[in-house]
Protein backbone atom coordinates (compact mmCIF):
# COMPACT_ATOMS: atom_id res chain seq x y z
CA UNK A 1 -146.31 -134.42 253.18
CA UNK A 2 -143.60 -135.69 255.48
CA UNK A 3 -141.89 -131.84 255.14
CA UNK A 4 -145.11 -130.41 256.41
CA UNK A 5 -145.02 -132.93 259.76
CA UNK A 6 -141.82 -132.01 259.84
CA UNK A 7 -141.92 -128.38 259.74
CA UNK A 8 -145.25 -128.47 262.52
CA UNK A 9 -142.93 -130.35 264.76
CA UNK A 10 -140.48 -127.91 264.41
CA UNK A 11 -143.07 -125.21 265.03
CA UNK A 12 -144.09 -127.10 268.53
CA UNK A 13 -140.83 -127.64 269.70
CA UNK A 14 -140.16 -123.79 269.56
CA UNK A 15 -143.87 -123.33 270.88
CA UNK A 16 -142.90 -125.84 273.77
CA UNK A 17 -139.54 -124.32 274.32
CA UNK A 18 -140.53 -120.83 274.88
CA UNK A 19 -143.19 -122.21 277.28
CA UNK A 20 -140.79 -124.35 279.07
CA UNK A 21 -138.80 -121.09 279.43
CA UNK A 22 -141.29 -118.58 280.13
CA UNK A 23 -142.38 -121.17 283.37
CA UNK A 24 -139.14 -121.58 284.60
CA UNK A 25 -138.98 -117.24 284.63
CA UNK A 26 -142.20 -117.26 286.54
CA UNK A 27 -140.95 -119.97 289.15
CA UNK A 28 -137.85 -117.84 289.62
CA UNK A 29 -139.16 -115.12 290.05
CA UNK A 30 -141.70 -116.84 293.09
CA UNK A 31 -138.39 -118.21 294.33
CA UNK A 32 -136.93 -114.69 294.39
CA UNK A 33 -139.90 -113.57 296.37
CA UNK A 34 -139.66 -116.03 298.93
CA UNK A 35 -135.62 -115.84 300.02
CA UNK A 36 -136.48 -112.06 299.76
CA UNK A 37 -139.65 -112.70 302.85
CA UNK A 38 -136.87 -114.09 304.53
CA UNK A 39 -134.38 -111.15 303.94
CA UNK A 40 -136.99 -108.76 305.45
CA UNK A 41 -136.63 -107.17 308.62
CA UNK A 42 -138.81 -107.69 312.39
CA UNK A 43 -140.87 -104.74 311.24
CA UNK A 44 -141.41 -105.32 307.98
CA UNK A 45 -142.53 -109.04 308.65
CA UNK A 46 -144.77 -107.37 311.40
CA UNK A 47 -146.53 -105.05 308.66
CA UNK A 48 -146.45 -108.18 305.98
CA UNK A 49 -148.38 -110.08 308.29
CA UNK A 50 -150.89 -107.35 308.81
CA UNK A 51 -151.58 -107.12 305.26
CA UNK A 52 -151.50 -110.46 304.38
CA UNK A 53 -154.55 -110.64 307.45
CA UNK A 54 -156.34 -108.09 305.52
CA UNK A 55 -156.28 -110.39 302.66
CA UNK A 56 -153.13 -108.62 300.61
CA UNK A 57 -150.98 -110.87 298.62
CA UNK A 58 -146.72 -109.80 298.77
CA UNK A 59 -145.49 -109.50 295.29
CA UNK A 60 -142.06 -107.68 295.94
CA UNK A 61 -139.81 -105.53 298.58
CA UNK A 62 -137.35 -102.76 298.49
CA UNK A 63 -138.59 -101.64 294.83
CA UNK A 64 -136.70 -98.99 293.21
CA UNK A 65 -137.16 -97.13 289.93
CA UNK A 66 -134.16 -95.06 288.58
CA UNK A 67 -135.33 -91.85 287.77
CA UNK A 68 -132.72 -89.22 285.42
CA UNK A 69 -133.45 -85.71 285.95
CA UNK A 70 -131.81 -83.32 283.32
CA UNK A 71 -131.70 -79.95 284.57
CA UNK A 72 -130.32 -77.29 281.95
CA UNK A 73 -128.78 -79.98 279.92
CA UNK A 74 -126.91 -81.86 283.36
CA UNK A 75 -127.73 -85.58 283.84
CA UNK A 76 -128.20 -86.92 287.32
CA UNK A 77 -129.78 -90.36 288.64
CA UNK A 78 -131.95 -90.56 291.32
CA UNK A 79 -134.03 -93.63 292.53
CA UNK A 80 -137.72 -93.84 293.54
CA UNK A 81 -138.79 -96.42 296.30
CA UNK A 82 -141.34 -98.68 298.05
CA UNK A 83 -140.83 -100.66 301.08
CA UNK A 84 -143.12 -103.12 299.89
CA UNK A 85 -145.76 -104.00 296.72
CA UNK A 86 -149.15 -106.06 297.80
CA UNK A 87 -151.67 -107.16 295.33
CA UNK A 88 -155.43 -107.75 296.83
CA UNK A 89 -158.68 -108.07 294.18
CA UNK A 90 -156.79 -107.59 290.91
CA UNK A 91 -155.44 -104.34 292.34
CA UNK A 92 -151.37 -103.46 293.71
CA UNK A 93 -150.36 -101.59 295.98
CA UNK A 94 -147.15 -99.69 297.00
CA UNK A 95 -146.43 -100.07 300.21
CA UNK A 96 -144.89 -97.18 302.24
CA UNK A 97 -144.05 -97.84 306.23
CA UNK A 98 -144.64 -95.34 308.78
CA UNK A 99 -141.82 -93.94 310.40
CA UNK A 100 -142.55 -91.74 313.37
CA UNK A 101 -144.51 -89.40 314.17
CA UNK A 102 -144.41 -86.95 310.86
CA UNK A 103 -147.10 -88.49 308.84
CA UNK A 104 -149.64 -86.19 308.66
CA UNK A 105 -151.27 -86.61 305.15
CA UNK A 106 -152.24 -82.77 305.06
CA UNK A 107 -148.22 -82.51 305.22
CA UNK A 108 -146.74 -81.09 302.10
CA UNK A 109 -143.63 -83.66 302.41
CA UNK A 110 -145.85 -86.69 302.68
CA UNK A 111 -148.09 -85.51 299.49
CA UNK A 112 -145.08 -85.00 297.61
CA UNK A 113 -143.15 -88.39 298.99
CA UNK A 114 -147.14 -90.36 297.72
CA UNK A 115 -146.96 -88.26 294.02
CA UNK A 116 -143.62 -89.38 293.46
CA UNK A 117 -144.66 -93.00 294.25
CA UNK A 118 -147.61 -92.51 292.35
CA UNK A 119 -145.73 -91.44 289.35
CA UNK A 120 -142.74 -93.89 289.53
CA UNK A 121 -144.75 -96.91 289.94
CA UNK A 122 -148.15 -96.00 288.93
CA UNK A 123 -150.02 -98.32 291.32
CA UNK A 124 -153.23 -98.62 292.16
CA UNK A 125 -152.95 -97.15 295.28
CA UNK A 126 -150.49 -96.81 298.36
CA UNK A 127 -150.93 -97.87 301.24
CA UNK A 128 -149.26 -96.31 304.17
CA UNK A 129 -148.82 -98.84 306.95
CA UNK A 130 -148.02 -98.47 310.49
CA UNK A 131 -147.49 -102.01 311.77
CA UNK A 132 -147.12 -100.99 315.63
CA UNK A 133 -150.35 -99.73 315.81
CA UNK A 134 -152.45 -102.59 313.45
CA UNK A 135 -153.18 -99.72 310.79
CA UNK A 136 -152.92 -99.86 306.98
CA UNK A 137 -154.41 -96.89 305.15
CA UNK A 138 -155.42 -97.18 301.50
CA UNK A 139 -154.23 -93.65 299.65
CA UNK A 140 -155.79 -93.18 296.06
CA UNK A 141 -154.21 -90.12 294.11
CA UNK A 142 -156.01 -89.09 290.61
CA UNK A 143 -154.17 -86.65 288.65
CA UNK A 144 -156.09 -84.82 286.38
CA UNK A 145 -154.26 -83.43 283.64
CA UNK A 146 -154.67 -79.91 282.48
CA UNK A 147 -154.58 -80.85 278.88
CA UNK A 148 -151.10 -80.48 277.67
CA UNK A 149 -149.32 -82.35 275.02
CA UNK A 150 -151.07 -86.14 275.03
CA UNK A 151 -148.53 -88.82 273.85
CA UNK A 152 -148.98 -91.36 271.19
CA UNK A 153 -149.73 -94.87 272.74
CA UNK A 154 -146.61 -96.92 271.53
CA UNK A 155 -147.16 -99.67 274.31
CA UNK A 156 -150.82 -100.30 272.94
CA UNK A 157 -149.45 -99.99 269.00
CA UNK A 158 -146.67 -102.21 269.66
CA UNK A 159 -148.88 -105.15 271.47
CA UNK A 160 -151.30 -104.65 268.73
CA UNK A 161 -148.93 -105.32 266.22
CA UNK A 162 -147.58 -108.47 267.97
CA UNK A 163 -150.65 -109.90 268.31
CA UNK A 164 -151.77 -109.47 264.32
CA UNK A 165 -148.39 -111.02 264.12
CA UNK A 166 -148.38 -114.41 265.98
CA UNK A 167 -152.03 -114.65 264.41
CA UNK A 168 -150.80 -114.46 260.66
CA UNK A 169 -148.07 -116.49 261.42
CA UNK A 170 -150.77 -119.06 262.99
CA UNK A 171 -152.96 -119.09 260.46
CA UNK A 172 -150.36 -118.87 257.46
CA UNK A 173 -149.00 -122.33 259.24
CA UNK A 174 -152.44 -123.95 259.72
CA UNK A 175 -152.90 -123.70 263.29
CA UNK A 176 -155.99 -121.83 263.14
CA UNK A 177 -158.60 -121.94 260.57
């Protein structure tokens, strides 16, 4: 009996441990977030507040995603980025800044610059914000596929498996049940 107590304290030390862990990550990360509000510039803090008044939560700045493009067998790197990310209702949003005049969203350049974002990040939306005038517009791209070649969900497979997992293990040490 006393190597069963034993081996359930064990158990909840790791449990604790990983929790203990996993809360300090999420703290650091809200840490992160703040000292980077304070990196931002005058007219990025003008368009944060403007969101933030239309009820849109900052969750990051200055995102990047590295992209590789092979072309005939040549590797090169390339980066995809967001001034900002917002979340507002469940939903996040990339955050693109107006610069001048050029932003015309019939513009072949600006539908190509918002299906790249689209792509990279796969957001919700993007928003395209021009804090000197007050204006935030909220850009929703669908791509419809034409069908080709659909890809085997590995994400979904590999959560599923984690969860039947942690729930053997749970019941086969008497946590459940």
């Amino acid at each position: 009996m006393r190597d069963v107590d034993e081996v359930r304290l064990a158990d909840i030390m790791i449990l604790l441990a990983v929790g203990l862990i996993a809360l300090l990550w999420f703290q650091k990360g809200s840490s992160r977030l703040e000292q980077g509000k304070r990196e931002l510039g005058r007219r990025q803090m003008s368009a944060v507040h403007l969101l933030e008044e239309k009820g849109y939560q900052l969750v990051g700045h200055h995102l990047e995603v590295p992209v590789q493009v092979d072309v005939d067998g040549r590797l090169s790197e390339t980066r995809v980025g967001c001034d900002l990310a917002v979340e507002r209702d469940g939903q996040w949003f990339a955050v693109v800044l107006r610069r001048g005049e050029g932003w015309r969203l019939t513009a072949a350049l600006v539908r190509r610059r918002l299906m790249e974002i689209v792509c990279a990040f796969q957001p919700d939306g993007v928003l395209l914000v021009d804090p000197e005038a007050g204006k935030i517009r909220v850009i929703k791209l669908t791509v419809h596929s034409f069908g080709g070649r659909r890809r085997f969900p590995w994400v979904f497979l590999a959560g599923f498996a984690i969860g039947i997992a942690v729930t053997v293990f749970a019941v086969w040490r008497g946590y459940i049940l």
